[in-house]
N, C-alpha and C. Protein backbone atom coordinates (compact mmCIF):
# COMPACT_ATOMS: atom_id res chain seq x y z
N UNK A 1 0.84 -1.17 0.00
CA UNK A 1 0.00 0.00 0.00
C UNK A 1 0.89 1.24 0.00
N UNK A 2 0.40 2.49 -0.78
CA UNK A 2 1.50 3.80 -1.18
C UNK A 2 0.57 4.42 0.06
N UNK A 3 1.72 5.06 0.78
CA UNK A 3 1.42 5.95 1.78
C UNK A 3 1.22 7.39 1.02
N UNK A 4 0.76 8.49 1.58
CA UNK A 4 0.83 10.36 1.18
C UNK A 4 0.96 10.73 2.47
N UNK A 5 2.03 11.28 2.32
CA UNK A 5 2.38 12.39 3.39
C UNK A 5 1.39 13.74 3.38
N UNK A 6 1.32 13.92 4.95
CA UNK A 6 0.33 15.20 4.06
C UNK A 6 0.84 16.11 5.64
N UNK A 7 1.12 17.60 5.67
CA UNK A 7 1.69 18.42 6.41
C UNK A 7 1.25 19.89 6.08
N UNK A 8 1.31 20.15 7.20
CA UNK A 8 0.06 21.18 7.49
C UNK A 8 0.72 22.76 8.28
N UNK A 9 1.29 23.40 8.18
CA UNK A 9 1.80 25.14 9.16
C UNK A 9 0.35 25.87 9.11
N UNK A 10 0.16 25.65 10.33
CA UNK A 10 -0.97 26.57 10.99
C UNK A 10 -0.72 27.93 11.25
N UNK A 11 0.88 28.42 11.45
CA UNK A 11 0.56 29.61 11.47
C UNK A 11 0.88 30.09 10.37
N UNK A 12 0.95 29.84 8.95
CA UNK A 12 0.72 30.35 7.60
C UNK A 12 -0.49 31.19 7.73
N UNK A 13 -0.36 32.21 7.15
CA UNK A 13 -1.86 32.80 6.55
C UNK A 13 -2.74 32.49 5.92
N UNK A 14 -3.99 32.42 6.43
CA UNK A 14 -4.95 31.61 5.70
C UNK A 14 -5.07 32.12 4.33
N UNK A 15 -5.95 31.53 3.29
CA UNK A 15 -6.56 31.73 2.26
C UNK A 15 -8.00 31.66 2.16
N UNK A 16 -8.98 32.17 1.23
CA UNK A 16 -10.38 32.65 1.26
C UNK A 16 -10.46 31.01 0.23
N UNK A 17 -11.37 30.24 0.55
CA UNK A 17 -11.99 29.32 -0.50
C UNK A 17 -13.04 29.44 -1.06
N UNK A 18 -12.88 29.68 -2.25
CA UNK A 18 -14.10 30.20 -2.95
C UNK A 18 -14.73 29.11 -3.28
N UNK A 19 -16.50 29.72 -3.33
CA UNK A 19 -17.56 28.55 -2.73
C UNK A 19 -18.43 28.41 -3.83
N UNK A 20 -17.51 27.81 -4.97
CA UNK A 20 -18.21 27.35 -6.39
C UNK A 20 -19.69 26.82 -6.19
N UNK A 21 -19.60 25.81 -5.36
CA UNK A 21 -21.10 25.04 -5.59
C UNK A 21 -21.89 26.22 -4.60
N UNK A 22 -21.64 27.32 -4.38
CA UNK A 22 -23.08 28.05 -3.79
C UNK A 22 -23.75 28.76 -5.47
N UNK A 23 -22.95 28.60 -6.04
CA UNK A 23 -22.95 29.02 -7.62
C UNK A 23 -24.15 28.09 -8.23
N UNK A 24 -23.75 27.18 -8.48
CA UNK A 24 -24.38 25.90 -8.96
C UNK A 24 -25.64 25.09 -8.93
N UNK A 25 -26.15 24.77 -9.72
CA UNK A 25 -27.59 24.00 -9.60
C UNK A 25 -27.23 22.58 -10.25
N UNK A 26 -27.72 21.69 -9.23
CA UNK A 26 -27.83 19.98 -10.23
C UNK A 26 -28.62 20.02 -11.06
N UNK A 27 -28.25 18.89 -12.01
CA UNK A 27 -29.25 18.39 -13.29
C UNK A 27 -29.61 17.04 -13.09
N UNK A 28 -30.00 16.35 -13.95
CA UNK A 28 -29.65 15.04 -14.25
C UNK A 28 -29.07 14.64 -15.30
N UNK A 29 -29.59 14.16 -16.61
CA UNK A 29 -28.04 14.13 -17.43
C UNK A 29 -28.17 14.59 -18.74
N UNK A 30 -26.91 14.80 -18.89
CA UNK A 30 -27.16 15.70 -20.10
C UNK A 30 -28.00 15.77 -21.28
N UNK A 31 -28.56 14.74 -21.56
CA UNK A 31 -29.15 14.53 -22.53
C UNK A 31 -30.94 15.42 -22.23
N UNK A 32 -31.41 15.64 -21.14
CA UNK A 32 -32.52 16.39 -20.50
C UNK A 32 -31.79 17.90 -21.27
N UNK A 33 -30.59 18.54 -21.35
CA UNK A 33 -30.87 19.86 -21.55
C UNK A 33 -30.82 20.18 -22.79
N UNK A 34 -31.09 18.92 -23.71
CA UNK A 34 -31.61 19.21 -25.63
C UNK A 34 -33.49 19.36 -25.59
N UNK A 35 -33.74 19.10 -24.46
CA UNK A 35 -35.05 19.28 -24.05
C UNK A 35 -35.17 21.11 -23.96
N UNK A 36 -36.43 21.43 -24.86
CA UNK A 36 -36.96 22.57 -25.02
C UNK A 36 -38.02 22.92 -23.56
N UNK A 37 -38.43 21.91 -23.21
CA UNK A 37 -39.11 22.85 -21.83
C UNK A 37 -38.06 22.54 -20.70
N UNK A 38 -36.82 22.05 -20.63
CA UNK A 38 -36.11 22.12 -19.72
C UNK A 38 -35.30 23.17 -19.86
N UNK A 39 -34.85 23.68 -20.92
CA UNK A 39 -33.90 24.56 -21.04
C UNK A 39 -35.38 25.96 -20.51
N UNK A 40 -36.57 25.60 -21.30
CA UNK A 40 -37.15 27.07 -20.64
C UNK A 40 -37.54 26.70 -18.95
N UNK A 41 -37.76 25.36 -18.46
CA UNK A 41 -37.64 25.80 -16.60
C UNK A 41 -36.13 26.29 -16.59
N UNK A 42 -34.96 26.37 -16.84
CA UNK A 42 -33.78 26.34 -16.47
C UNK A 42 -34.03 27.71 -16.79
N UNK A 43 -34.23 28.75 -17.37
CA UNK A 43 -34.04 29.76 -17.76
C UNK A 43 -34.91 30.56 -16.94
N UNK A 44 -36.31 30.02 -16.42
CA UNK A 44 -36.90 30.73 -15.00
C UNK A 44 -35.88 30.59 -14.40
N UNK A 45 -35.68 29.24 -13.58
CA UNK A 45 -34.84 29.44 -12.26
C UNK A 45 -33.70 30.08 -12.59
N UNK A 46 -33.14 30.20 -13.72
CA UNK A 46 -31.74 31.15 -13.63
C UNK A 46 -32.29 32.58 -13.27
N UNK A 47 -33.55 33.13 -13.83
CA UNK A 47 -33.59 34.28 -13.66
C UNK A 47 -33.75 34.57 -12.58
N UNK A 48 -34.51 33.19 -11.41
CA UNK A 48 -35.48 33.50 -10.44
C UNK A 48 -34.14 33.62 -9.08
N UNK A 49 -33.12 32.61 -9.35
CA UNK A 49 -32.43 32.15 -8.01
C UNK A 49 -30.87 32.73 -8.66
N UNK A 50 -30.64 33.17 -9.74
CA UNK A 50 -29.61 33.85 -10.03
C UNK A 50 -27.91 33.12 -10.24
N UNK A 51 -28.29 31.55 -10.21
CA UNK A 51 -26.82 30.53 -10.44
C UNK A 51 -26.13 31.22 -11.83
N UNK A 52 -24.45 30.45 -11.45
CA UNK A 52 -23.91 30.70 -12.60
C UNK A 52 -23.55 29.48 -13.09
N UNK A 53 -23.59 28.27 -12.50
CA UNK A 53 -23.72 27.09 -13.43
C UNK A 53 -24.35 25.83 -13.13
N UNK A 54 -24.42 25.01 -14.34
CA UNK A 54 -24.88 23.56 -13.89
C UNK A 54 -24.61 22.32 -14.33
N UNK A 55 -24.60 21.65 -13.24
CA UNK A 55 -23.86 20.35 -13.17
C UNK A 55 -24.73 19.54 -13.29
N UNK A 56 -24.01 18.11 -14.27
CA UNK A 56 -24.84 17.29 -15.06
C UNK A 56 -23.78 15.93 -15.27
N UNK A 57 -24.59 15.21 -15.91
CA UNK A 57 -23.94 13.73 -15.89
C UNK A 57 -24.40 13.11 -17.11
N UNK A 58 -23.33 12.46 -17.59
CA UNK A 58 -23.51 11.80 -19.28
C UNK A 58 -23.25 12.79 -19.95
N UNK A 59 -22.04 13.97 -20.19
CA UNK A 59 -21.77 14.72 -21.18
C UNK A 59 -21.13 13.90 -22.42
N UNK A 60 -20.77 12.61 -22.42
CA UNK A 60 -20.26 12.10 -23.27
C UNK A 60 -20.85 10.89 -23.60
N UNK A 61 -21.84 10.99 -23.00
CA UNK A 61 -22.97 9.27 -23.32
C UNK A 61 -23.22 9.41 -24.93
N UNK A 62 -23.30 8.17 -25.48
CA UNK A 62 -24.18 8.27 -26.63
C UNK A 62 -25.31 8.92 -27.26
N UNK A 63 -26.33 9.17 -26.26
CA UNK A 63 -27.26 9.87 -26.14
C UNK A 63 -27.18 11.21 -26.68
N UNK A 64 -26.09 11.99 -26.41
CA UNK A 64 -25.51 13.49 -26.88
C UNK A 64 -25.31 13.59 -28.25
N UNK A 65 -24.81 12.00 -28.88
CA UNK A 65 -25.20 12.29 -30.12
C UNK A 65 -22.92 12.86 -31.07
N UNK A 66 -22.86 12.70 -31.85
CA UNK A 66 -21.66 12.90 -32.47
C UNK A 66 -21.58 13.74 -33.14
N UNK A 67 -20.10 14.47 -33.55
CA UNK A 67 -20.13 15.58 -34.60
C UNK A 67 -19.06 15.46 -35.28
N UNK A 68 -18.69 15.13 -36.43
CA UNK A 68 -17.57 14.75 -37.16
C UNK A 68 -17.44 15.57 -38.57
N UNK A 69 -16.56 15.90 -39.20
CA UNK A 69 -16.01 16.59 -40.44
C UNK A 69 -15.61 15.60 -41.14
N UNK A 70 -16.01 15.34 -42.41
CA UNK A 70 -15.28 14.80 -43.45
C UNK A 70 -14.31 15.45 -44.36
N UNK A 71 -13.40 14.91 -44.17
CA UNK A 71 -12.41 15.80 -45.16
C UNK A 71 -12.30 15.81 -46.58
N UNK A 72 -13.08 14.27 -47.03
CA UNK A 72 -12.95 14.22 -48.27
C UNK A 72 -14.19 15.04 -48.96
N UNK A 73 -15.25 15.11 -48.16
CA UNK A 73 -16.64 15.83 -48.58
C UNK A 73 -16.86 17.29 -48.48
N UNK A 74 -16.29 17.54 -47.53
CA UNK A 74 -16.40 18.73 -46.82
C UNK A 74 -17.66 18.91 -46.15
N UNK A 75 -18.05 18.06 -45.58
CA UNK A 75 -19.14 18.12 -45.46
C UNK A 75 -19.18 17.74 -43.63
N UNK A 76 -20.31 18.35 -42.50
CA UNK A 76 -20.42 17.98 -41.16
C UNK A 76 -21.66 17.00 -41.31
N UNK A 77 -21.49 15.76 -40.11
CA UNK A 77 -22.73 15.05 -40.15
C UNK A 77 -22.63 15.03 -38.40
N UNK A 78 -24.08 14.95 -38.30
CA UNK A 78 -24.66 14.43 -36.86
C UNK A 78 -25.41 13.47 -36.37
């Protein structure tokens, strides 16, 4: 088993931790925010409760769907 050392000077000067998730609203997963009445509840509560972001799950599931360039076509498919 790998040990971590871990060491600590208390009388260093503290630092302020900034408190991202008071920012933040959960989702469920990404594939809910290609949804047209979710993006418009999301857009009340942004106006209503004032977050600056949101956290979600499956940004890379299948579900999201692909985006690729052909080079020989020039052409984008989805």
């Amino acid at each position: 088993m790998n040990y971590i050392q871990f060491s600590c000077c208390l009388s260093d000067p503290s630092t302020p931790l900034p408190h991202f998730w008071e920012h933040t609203v959960g989702s469920g997963h990404a594939p809910l925010a290609l949804r047209a009445d979710w993006q418009r509840q999301l857009r009340k509560c942004h106006s209503e409760l004032g977050f600056k972001h949101v956290r979600f799950h499956d940004l890379l599931s299948d579900d999201m769907g692909r985006l690729w360039t052909s080079r020989r076509s020039c052409s984008t498919h989805f």
